[in-house]
Protein backbone atom coordinates (compact mmCIF):
# COMPACT_ATOMS: atom_id res chain seq x y z
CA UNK A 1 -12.48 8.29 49.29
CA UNK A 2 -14.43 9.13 52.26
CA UNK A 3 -18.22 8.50 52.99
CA UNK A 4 -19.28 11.43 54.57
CA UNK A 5 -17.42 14.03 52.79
CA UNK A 6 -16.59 12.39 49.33
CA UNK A 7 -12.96 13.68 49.97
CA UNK A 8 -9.70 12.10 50.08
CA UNK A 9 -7.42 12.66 52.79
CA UNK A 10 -9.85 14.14 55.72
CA UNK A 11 -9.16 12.51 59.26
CA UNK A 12 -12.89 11.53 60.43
CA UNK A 13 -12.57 10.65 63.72
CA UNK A 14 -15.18 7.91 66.03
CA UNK A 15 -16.82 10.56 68.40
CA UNK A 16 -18.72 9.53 71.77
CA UNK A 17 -20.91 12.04 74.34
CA UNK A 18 -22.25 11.06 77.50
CA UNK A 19 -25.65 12.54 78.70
CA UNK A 20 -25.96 12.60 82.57
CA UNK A 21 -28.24 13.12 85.82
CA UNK A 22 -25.95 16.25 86.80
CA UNK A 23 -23.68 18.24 86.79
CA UNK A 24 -21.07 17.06 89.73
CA UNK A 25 -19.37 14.29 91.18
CA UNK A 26 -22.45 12.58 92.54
CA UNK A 27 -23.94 12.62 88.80
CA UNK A 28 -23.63 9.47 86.71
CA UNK A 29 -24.71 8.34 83.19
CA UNK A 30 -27.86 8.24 81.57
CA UNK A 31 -27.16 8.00 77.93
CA UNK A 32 -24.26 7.36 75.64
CA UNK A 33 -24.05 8.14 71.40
CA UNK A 34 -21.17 7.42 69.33
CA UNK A 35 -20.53 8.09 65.53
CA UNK A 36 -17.77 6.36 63.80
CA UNK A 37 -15.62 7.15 61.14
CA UNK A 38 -18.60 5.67 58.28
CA UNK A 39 -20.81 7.74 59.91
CA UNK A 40 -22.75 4.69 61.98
CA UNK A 41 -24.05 5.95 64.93
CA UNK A 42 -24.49 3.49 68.25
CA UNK A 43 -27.07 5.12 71.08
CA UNK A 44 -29.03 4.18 74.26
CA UNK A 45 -30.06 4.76 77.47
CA UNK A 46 -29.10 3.61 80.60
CA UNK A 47 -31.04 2.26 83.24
CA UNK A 48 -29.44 3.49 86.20
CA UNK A 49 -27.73 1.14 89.11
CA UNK A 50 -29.62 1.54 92.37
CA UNK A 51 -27.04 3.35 94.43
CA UNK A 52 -26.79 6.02 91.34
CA UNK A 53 -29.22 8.32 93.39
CA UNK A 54 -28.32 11.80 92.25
CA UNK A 55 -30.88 13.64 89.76
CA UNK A 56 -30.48 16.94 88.72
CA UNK A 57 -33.40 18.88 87.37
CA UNK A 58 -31.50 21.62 85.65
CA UNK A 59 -29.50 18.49 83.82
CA UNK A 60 -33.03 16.99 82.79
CA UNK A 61 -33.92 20.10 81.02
CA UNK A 62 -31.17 20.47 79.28
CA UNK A 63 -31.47 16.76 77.76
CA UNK A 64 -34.83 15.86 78.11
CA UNK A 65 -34.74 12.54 79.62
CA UNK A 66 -36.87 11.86 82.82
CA UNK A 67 -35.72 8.99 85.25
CA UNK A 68 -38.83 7.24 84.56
CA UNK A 69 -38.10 6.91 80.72
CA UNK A 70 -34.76 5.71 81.72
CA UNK A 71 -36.51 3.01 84.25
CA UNK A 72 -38.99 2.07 81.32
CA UNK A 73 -36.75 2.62 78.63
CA UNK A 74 -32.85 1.93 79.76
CA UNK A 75 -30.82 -0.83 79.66
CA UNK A 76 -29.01 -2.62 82.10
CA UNK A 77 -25.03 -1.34 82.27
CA UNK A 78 -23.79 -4.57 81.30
CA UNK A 79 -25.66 -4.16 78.07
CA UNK A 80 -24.57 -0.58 77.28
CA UNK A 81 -20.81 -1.54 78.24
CA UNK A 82 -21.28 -4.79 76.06
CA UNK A 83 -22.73 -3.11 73.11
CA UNK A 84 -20.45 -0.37 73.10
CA UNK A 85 -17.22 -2.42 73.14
CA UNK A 86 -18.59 -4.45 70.26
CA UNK A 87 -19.13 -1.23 68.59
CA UNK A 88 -16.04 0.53 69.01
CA UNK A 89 -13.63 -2.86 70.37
CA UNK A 90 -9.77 -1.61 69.85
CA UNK A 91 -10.40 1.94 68.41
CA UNK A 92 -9.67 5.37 69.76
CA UNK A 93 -13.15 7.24 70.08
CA UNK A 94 -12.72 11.24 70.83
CA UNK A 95 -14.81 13.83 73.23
CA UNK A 96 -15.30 17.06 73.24
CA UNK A 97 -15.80 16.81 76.83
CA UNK A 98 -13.31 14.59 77.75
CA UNK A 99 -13.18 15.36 81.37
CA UNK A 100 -16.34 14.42 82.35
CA UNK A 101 -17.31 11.86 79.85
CA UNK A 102 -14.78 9.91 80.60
CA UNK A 103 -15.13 9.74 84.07
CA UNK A 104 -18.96 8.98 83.52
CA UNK A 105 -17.61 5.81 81.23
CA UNK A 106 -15.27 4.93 84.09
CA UNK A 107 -18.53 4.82 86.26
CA UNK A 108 -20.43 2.79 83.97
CA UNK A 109 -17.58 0.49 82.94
CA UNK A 110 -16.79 -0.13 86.68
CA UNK A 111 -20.86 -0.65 87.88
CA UNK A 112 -20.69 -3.29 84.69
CA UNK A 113 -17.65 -4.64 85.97
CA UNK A 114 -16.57 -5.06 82.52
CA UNK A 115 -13.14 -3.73 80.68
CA UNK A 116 -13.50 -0.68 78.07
CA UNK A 117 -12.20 -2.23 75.62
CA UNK A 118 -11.74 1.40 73.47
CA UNK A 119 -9.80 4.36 74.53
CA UNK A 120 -11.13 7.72 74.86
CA UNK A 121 -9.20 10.90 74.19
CA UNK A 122 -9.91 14.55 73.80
CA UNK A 123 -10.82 16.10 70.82
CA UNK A 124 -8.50 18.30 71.43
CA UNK A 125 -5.68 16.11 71.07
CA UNK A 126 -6.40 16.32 67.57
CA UNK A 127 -7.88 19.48 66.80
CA UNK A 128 -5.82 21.64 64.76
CA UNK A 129 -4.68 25.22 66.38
CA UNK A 130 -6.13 26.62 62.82
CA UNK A 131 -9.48 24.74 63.73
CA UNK A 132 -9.99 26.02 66.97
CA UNK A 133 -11.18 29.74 65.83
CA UNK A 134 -13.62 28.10 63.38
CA UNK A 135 -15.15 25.79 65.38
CA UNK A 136 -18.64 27.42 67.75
CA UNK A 137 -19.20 29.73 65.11
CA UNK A 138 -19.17 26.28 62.62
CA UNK A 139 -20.84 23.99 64.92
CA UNK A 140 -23.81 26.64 65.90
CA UNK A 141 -24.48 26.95 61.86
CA UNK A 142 -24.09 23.09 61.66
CA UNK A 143 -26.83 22.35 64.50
CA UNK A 144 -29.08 25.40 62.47
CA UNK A 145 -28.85 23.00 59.79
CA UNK A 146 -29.16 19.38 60.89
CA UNK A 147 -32.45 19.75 62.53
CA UNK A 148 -31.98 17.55 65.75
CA UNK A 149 -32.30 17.20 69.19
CA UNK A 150 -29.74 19.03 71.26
CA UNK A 151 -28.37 17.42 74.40
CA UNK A 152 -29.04 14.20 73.05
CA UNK A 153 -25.74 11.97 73.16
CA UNK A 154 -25.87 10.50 69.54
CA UNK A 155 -27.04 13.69 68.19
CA UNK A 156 -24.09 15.73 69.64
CA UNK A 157 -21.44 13.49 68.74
CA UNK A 158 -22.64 13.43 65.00
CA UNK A 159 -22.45 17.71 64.93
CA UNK A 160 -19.03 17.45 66.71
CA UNK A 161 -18.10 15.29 64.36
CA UNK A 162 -19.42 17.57 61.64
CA UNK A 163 -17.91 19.75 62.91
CA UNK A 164 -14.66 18.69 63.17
CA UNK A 165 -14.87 18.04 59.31
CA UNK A 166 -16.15 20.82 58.42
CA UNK A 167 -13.63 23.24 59.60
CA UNK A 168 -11.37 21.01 58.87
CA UNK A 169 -12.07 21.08 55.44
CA UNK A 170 -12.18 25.24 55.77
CA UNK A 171 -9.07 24.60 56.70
CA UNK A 172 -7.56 23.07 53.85
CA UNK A 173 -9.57 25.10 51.67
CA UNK A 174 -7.70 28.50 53.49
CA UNK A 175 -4.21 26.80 53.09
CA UNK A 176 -5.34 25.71 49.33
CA UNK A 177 -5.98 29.14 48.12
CA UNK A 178 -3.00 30.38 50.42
CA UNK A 179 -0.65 28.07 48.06
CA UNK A 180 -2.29 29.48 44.73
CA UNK A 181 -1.29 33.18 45.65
């Protein structure tokens, strides 16, 4: 039986999301959130290296986070890379924005000079075809509901994963009642 959904047989996948300064190649990461499968979330900000210049003002709107909280308020990237291999050490964590997160970990993993010691993959490669035309309509409702932050890392990766349940479970529920006719 699962935690989150009190159902049996639901794949509940880790989740991660990367906040950054920007938007482009120059841009690097400010804050990382992960849920896992029992619904424990891991989240901080990152105290940016010295040669990670790049700030993007239309990226700080969006999240929120000023480079002066992440001066005051950010840990060092050996921390963050530290902390999250503890959290997630030899498990598969998913994004729903693989393509950039993923090179933002690389960044961080590589200014730590430490080995990810998790793989990330893209959502995608396990969201269901039948999901797919579910899913913004879902995940807008879901956000309506949950009553946090957008554009905050730990926040986002809990309503992706929500979401991902929760159409999953629509899902099931369709091919259910499709059995019963």
């Amino acid at each position: 039986m699962n935690k989150i959904t009190g159902q049996t047989g639901l794949h509940i996948p880790n989740i991660i999301d990367v906040e950054a300064s920007g938007f482009g190649a120059a841009s690097y990461p400010i804050e990382v959130g992960v849920i896992n499968q029992a619904g424990e979330r891991f989240c901080c900000l990152i105290k940016p290296q010295d040669d990670w210049t790049h700030w993007d003002t239309r990226a700080e709107a969006l999240h929120g986070i000023s480079r002066q909280v992440l001066a005051e308020k950010g840990l060092v990237v050996q921390e963050v890379c530290s902390q999250l291999n503890q959290f997630l050490a030899g498990q598969v964590v998913y994004s729903d924005g693989w393509v950039v997160d993923d090179t933002w970990l690389i960044k961080l993993f590589n200014a730590a000079k430490m080995v990810m010691k998790f793989h990330v993959s893209s959502l995608e490669m396990i969201l269901k075809e039948i999901q797919m035309p579910l899913w913004h309509e879902t995940k807008e409702t879901l956000f309506q509901q949950m009553q946090e932050q957008r554009h905050r890392a730990s926040s986002d990766a809990a309503l992706i994963q929500k979401t991902f349940v929760t159409t999953q479970l629509m899902c099931n529920q369709n091919n259910s009642q499709l059995q019963l006719s």
